[in-house]
N, C-alpha and C. Protein backbone atom coordinates (compact mmCIF):
# COMPACT_ATOMS: atom_id res chain seq x y z
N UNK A 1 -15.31 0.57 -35.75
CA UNK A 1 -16.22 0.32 -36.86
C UNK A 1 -16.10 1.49 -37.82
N UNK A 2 -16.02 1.38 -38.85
CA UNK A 2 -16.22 2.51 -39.83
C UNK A 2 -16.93 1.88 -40.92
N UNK A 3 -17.95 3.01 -41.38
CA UNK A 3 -18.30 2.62 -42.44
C UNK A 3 -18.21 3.30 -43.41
N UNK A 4 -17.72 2.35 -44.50
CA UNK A 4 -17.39 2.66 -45.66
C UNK A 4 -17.95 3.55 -46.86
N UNK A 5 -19.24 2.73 -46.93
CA UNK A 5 -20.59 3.10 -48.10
C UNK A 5 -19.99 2.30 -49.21
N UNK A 6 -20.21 2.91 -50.23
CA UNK A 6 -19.61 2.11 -51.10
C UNK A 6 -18.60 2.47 -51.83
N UNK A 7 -17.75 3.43 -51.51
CA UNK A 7 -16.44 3.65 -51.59
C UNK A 7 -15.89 3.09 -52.58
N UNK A 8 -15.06 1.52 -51.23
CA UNK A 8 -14.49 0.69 -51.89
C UNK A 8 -14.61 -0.03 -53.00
N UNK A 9 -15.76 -0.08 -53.10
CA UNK A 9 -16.15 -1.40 -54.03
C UNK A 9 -16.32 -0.35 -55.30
N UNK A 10 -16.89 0.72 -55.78
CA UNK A 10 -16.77 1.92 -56.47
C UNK A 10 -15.25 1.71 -56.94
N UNK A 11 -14.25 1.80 -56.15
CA UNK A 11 -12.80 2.28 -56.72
C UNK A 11 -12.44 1.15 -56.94
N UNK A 12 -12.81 -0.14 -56.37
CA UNK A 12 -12.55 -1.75 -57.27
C UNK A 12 -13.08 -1.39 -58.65
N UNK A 13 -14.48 -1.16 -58.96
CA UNK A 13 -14.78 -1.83 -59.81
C UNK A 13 -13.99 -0.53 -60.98
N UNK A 14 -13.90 0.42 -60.74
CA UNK A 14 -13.10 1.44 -61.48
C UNK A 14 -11.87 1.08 -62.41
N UNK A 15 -11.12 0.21 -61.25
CA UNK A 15 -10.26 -0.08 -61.72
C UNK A 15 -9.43 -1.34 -62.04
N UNK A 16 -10.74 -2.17 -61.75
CA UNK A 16 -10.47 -3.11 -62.02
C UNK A 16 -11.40 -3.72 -63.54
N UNK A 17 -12.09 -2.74 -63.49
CA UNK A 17 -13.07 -3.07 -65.00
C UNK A 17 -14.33 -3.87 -64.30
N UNK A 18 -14.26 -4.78 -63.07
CA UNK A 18 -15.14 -5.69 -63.22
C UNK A 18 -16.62 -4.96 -62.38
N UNK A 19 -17.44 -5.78 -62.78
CA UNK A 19 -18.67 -5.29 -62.20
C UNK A 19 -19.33 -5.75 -61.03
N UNK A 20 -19.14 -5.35 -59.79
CA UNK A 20 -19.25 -5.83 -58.30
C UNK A 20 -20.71 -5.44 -57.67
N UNK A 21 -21.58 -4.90 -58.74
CA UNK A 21 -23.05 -4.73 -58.23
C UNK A 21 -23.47 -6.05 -58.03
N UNK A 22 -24.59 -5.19 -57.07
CA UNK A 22 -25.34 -6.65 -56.38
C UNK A 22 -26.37 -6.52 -56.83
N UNK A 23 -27.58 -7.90 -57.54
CA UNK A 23 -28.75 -7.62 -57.80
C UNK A 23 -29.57 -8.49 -57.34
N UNK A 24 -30.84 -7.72 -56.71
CA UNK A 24 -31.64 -7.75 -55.81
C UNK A 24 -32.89 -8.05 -56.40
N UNK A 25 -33.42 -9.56 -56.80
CA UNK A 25 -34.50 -10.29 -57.39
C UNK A 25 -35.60 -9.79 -56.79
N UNK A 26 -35.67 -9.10 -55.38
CA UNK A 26 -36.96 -8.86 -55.25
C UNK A 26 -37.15 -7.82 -55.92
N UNK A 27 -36.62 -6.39 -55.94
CA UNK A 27 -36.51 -5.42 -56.04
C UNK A 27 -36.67 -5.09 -57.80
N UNK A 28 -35.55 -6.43 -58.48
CA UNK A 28 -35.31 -6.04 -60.03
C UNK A 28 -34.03 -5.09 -60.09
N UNK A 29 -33.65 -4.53 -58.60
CA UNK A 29 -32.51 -3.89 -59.03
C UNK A 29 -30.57 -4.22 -58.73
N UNK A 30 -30.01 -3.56 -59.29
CA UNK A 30 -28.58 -3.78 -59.39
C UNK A 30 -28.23 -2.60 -58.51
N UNK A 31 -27.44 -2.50 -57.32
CA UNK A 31 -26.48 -1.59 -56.66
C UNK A 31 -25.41 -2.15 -55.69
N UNK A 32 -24.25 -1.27 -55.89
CA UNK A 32 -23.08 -1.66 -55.12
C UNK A 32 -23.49 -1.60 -53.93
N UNK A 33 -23.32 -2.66 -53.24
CA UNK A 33 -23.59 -2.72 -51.58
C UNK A 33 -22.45 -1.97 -51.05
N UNK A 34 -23.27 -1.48 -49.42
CA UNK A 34 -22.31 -0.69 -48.30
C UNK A 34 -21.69 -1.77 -47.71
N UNK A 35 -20.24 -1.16 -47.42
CA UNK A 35 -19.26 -1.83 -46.59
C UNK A 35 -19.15 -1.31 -44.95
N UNK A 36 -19.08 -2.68 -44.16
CA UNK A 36 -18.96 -1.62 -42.97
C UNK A 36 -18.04 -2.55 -42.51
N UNK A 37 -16.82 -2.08 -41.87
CA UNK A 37 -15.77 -2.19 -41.48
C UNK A 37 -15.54 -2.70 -40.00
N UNK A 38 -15.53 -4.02 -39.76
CA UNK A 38 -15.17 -3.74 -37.98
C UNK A 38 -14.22 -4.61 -37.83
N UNK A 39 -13.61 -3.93 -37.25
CA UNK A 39 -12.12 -4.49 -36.47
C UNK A 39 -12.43 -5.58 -34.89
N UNK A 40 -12.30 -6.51 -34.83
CA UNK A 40 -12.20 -7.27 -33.61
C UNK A 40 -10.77 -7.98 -32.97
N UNK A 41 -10.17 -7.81 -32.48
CA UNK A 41 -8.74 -8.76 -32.42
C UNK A 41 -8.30 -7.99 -31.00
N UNK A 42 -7.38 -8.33 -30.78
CA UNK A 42 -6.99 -8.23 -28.84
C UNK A 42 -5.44 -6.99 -29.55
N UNK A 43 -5.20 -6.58 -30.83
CA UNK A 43 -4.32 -5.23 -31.15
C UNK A 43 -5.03 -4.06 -30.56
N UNK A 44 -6.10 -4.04 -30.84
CA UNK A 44 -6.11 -2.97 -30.68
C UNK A 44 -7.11 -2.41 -29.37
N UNK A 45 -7.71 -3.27 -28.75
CA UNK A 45 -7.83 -3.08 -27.71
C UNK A 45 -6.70 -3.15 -26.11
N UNK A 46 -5.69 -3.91 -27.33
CA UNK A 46 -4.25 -3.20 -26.44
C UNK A 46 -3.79 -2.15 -25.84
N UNK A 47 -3.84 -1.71 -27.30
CA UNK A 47 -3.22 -0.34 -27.60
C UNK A 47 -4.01 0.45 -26.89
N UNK A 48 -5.25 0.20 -26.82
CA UNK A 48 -6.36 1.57 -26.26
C UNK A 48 -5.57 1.45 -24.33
N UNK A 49 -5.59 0.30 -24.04
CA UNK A 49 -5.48 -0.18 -22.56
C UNK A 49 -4.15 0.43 -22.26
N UNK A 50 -2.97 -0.06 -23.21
CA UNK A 50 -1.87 0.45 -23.10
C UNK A 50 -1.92 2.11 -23.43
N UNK A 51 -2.12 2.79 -23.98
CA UNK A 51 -2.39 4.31 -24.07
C UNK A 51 -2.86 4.99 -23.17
N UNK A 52 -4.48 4.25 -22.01
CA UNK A 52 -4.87 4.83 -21.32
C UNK A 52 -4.32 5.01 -19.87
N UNK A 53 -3.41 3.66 -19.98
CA UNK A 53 -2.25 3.82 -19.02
C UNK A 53 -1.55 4.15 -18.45
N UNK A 54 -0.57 4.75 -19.99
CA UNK A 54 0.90 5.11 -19.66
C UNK A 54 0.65 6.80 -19.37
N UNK A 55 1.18 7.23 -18.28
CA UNK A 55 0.99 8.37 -17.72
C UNK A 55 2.60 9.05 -17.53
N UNK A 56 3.16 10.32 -17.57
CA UNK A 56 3.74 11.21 -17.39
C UNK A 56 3.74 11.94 -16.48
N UNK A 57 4.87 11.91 -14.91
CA UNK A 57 4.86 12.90 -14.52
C UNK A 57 6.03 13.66 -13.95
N UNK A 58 6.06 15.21 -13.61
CA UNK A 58 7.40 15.54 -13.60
C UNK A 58 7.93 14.98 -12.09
N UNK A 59 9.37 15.06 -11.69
CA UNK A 59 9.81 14.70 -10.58
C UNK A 59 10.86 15.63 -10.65
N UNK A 60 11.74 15.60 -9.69
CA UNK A 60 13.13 15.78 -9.35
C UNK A 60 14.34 15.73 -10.38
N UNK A 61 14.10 14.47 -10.73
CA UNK A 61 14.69 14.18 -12.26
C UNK A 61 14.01 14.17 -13.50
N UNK A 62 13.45 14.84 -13.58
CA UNK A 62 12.83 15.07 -15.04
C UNK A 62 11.29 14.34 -15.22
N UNK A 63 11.44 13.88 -16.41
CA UNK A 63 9.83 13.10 -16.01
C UNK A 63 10.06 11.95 -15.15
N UNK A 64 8.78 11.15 -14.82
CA UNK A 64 8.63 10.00 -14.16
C UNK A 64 7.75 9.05 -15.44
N UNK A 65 8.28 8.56 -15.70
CA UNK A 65 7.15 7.51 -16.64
C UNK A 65 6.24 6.06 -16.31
N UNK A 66 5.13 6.22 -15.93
CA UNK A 66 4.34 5.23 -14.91
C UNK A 66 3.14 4.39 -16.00
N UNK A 67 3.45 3.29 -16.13
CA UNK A 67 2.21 2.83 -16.95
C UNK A 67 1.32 1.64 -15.55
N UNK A 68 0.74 2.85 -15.84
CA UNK A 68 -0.57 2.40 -14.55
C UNK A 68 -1.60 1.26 -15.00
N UNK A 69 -1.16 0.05 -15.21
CA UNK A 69 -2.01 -0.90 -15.44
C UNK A 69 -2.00 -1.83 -13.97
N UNK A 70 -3.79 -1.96 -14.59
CA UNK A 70 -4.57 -2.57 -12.69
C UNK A 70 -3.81 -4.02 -12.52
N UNK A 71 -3.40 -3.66 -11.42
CA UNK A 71 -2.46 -4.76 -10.72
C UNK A 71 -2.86 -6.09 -11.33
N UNK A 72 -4.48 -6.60 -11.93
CA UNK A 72 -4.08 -7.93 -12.46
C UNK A 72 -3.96 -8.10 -13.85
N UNK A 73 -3.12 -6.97 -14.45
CA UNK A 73 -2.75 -6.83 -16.24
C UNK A 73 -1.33 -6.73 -15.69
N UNK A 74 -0.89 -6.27 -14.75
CA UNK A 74 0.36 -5.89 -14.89
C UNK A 74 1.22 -7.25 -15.12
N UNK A 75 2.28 -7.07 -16.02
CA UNK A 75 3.34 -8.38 -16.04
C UNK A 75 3.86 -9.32 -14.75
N UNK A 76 4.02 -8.17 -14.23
CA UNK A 76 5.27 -8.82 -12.94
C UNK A 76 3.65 -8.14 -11.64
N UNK A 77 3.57 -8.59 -10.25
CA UNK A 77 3.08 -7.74 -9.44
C UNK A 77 4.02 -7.62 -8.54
N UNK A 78 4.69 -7.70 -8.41
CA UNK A 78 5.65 -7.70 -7.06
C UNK A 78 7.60 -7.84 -7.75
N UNK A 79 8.34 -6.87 -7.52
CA UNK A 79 9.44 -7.15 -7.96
C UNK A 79 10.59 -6.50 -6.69
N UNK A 80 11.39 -8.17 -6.23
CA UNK A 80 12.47 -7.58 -4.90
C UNK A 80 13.26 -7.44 -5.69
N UNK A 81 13.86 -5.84 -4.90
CA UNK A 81 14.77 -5.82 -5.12
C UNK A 81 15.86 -5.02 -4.02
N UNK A 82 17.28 -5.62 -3.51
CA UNK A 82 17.76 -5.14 -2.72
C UNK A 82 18.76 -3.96 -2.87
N UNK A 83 18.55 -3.38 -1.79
CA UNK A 83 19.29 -1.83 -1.94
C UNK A 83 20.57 -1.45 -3.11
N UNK A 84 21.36 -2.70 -2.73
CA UNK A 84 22.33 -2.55 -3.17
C UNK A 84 22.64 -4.04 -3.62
N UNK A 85 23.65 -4.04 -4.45
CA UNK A 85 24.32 -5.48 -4.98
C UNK A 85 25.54 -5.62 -4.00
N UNK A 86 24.89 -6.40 -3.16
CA UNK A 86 25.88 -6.47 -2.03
C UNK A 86 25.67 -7.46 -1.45
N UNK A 87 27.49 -8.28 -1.35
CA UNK A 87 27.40 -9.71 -0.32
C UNK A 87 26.12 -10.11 0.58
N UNK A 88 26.39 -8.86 1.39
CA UNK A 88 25.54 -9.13 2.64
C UNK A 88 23.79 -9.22 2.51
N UNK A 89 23.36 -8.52 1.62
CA UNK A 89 21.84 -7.93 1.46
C UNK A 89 21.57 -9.30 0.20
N UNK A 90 22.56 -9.14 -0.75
CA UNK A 90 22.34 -9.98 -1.80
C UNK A 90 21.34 -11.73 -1.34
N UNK A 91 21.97 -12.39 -0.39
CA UNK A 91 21.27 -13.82 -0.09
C UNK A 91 19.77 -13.73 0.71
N UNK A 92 19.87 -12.48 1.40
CA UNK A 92 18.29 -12.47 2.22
C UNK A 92 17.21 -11.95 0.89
N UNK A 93 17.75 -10.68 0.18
CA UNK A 93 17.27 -10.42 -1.22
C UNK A 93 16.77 -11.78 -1.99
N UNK A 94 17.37 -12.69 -2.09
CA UNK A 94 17.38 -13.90 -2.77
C UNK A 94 16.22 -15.05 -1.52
N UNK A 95 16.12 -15.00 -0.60
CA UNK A 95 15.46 -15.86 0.36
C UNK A 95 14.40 -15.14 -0.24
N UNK A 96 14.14 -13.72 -0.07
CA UNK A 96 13.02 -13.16 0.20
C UNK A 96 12.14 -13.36 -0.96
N UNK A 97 12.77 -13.27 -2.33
CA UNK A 97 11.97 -13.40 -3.78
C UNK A 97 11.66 -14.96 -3.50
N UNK A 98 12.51 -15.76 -2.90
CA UNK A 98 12.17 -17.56 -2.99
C UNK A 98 10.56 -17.48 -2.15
N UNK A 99 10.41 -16.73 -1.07
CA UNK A 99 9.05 -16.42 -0.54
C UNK A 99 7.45 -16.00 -0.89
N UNK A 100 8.40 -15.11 -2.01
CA UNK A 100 7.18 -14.41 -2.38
C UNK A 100 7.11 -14.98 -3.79
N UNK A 101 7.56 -15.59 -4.81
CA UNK A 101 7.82 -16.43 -6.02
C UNK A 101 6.37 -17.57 -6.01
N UNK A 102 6.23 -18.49 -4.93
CA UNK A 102 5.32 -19.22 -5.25
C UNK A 102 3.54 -18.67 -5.36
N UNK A 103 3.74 -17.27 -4.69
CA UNK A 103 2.38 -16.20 -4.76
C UNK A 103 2.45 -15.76 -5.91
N UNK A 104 2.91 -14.63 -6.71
CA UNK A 104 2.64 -13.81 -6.85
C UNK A 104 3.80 -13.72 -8.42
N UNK A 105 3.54 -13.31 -9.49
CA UNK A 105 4.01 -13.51 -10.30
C UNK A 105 5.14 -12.26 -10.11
N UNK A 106 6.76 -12.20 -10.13
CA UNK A 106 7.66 -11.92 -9.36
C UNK A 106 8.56 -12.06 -10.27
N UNK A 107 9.75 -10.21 -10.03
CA UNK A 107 11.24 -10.67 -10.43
C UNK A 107 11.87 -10.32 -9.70
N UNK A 108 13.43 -10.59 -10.06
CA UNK A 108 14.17 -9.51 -8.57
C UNK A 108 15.12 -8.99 -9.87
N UNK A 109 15.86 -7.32 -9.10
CA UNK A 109 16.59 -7.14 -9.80
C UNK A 109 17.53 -6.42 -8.66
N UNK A 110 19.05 -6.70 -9.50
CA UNK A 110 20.03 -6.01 -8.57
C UNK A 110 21.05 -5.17 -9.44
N UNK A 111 20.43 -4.84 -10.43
CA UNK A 111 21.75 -3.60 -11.40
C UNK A 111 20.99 -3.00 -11.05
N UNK A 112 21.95 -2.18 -11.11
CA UNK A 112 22.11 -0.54 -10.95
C UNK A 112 21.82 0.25 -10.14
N UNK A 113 21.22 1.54 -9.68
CA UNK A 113 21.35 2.24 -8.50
C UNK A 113 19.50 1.81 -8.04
N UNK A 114 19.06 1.65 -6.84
CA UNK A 114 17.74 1.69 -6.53
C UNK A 114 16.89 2.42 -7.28
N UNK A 115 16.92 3.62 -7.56
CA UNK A 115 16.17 5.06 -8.29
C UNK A 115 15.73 4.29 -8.99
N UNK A 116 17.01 3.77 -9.99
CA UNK A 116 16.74 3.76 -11.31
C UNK A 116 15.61 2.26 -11.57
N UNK A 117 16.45 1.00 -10.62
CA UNK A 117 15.15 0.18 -10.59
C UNK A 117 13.75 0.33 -10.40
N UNK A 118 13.47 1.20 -9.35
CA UNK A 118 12.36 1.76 -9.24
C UNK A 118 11.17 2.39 -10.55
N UNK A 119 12.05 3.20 -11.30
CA UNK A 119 11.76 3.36 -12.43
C UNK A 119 11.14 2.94 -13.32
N UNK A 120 11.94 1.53 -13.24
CA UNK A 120 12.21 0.49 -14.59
C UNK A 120 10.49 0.02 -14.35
N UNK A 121 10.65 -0.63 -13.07
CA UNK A 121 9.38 -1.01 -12.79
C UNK A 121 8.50 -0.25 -12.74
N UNK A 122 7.97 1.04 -12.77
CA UNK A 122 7.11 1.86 -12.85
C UNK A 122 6.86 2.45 -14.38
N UNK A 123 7.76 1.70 -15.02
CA UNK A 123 7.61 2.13 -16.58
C UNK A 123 6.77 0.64 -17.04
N UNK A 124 7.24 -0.44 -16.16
CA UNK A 124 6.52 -1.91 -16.90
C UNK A 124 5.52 -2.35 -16.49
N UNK A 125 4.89 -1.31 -15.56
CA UNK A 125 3.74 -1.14 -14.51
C UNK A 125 3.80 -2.50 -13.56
N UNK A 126 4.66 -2.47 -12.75
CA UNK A 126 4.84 -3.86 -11.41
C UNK A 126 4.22 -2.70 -10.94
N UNK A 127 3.75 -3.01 -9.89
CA UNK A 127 2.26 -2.18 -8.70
C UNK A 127 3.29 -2.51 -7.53
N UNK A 128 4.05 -3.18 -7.12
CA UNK A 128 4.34 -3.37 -6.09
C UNK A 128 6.47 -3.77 -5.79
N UNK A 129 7.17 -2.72 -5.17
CA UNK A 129 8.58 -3.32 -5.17
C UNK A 129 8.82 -3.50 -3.46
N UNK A 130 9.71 -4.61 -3.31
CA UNK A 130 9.87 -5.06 -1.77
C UNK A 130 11.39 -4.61 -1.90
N UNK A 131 12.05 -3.75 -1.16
CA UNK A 131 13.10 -3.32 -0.91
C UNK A 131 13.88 -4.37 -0.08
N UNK A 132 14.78 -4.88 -0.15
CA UNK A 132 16.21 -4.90 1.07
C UNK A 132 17.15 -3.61 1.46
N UNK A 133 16.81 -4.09 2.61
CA UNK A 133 18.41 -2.83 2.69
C UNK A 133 19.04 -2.91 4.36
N UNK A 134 19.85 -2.06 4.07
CA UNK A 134 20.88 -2.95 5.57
C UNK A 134 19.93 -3.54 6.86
N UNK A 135 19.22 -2.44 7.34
CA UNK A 135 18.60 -2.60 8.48
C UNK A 135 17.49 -3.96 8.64
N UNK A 136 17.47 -4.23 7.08
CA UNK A 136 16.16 -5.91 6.95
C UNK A 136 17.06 -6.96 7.56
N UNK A 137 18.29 -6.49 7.56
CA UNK A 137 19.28 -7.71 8.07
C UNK A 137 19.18 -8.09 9.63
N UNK A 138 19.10 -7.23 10.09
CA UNK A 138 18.90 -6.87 11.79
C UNK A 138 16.98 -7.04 11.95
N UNK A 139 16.26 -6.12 11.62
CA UNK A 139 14.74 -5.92 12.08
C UNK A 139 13.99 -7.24 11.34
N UNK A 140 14.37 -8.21 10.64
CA UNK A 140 13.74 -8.99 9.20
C UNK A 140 12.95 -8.34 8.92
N UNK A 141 13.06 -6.95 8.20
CA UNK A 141 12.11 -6.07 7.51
C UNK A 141 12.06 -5.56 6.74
N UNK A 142 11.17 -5.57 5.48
CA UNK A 142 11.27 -5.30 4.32
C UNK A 142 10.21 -3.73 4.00
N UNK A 143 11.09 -3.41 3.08
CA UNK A 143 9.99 -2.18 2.64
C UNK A 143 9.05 -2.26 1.24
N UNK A 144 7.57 -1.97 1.15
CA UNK A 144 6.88 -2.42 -0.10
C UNK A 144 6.23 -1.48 -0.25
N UNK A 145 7.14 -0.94 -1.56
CA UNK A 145 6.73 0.85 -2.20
C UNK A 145 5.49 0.16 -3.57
N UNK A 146 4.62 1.36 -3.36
CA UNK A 146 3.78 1.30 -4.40
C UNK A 146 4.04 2.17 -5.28
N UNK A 147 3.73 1.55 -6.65
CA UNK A 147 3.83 1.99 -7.70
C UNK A 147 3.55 3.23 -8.20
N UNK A 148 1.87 3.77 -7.47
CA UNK A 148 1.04 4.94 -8.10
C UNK A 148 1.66 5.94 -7.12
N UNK A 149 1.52 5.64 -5.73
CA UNK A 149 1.34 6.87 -5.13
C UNK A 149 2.98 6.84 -4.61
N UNK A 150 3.76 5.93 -4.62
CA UNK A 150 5.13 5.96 -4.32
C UNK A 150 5.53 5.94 -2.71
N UNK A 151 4.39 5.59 -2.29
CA UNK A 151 4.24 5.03 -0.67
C UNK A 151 4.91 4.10 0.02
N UNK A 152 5.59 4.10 0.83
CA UNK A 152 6.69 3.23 1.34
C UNK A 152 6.19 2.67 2.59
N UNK A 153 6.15 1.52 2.75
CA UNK A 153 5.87 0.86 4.37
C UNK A 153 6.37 -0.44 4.70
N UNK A 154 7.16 -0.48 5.97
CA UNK A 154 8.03 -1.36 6.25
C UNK A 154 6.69 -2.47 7.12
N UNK A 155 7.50 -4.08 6.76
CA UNK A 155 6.58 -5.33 7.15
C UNK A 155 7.62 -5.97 7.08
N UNK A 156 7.47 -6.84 8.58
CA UNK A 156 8.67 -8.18 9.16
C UNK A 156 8.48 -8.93 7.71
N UNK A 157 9.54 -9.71 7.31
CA UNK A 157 9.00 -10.65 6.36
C UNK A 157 8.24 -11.74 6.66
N UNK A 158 8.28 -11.67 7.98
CA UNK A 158 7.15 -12.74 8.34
C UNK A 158 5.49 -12.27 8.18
N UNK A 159 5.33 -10.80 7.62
CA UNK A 159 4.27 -10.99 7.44
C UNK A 159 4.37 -10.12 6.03
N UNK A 160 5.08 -10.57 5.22
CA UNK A 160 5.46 -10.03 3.93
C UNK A 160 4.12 -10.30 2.93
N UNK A 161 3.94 -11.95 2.71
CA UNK A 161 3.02 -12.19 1.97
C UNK A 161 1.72 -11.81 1.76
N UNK A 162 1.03 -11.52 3.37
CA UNK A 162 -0.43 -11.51 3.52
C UNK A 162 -0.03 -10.26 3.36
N UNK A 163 0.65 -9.26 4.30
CA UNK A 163 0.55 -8.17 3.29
C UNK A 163 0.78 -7.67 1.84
N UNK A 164 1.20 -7.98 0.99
CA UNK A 164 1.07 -8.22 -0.55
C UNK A 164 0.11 -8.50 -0.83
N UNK A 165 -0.33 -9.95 -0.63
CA UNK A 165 -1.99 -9.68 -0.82
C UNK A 165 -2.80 -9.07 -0.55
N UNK A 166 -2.95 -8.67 0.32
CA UNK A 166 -3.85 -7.23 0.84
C UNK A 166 -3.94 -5.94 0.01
N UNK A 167 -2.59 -5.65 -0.24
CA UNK A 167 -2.36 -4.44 -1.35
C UNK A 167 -2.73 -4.72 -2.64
N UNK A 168 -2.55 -6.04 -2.99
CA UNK A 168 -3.19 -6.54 -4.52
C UNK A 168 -4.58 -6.98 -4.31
N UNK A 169 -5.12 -7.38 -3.29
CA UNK A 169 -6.59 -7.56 -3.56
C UNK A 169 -6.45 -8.94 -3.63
N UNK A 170 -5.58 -9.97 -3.32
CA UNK A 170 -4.98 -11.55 -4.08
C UNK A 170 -5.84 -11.96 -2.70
């Protein structure tokens, strides 16, 4: 909200020649009315949400960039992704997102090195990544790192889902 006074309507009528007073029959008198300014629209209460969010912190590699939005703003909540882009990991990787897909709004990704996925998603605020990696092939066990605190804990995929929900509150 800001308010104006009468500012605006002052530097209209300045320059525009015309005469924008208001006159007030009870009163008998003529004065430029105050302007007061309010903004309503879903911009800029974005921006405030998105700002109060996005957080900075240092790591190993330089910063870490984390936009901490509450698990039910975040885009994606859950994103598999397997260790590696690899024959073997690649189709259980792919079973495992077909699992968790009809819950939970979900991507998978398989470029590039783990780190860096990790990242990606901690910059687009996903709250939640389900790892593959060799040993899920043998144990059916997946790992589901959190976003904030970067906490890692392995779950059979047979009990993949209810745990996801549990961590999201779903």
């Amino acid at each position: 909200i800001h308010n104006r006074t009468d500012y605006d309507l002052r530097r209209h009528m300045e320059f525009s020649g015309k005469d924008l007073r208001y006159f007030d029959e009870a009163t008998n008198e003529r004065f430029i009315p105050h302007v007061v300014e309010t903004a309503v629209g879903a911009d800029r209460a974005t921006y405030a949400l998105l700002c109060a969010a996005y957080d900075e912190e240092p790591d190993k590699e330089g910063i870490r960039v984390v936009l901490r939005l509450h698990k039910d703003l975040a885009p994606y909540k859950v994103a598999v992704l397997p260790l590696s882009k690899n024959e073997r990991l690649t189709p259980l990787a792919r079973e495992v997102h077909a699992l968790v897909r009809p819950h939970f709004l979900s991507t998978y990704d398989e470029t590039q090195a783990i780190g860096r996925r990790y990242r990606r998603q901690d910059e687009i605020g996903t709250p939640l990544c389900v790892t593959i990696d060799f040993p899920s092939l043998d144990d059916h066990a997946v790992t589901i790192r959190e976003r904030d605190s970067m906490a890692q804990v392995r779950v059979p995929i047979a009990d993949l889902v209810p745990a996801l929900r549990e961590k999201l509150g779903a």
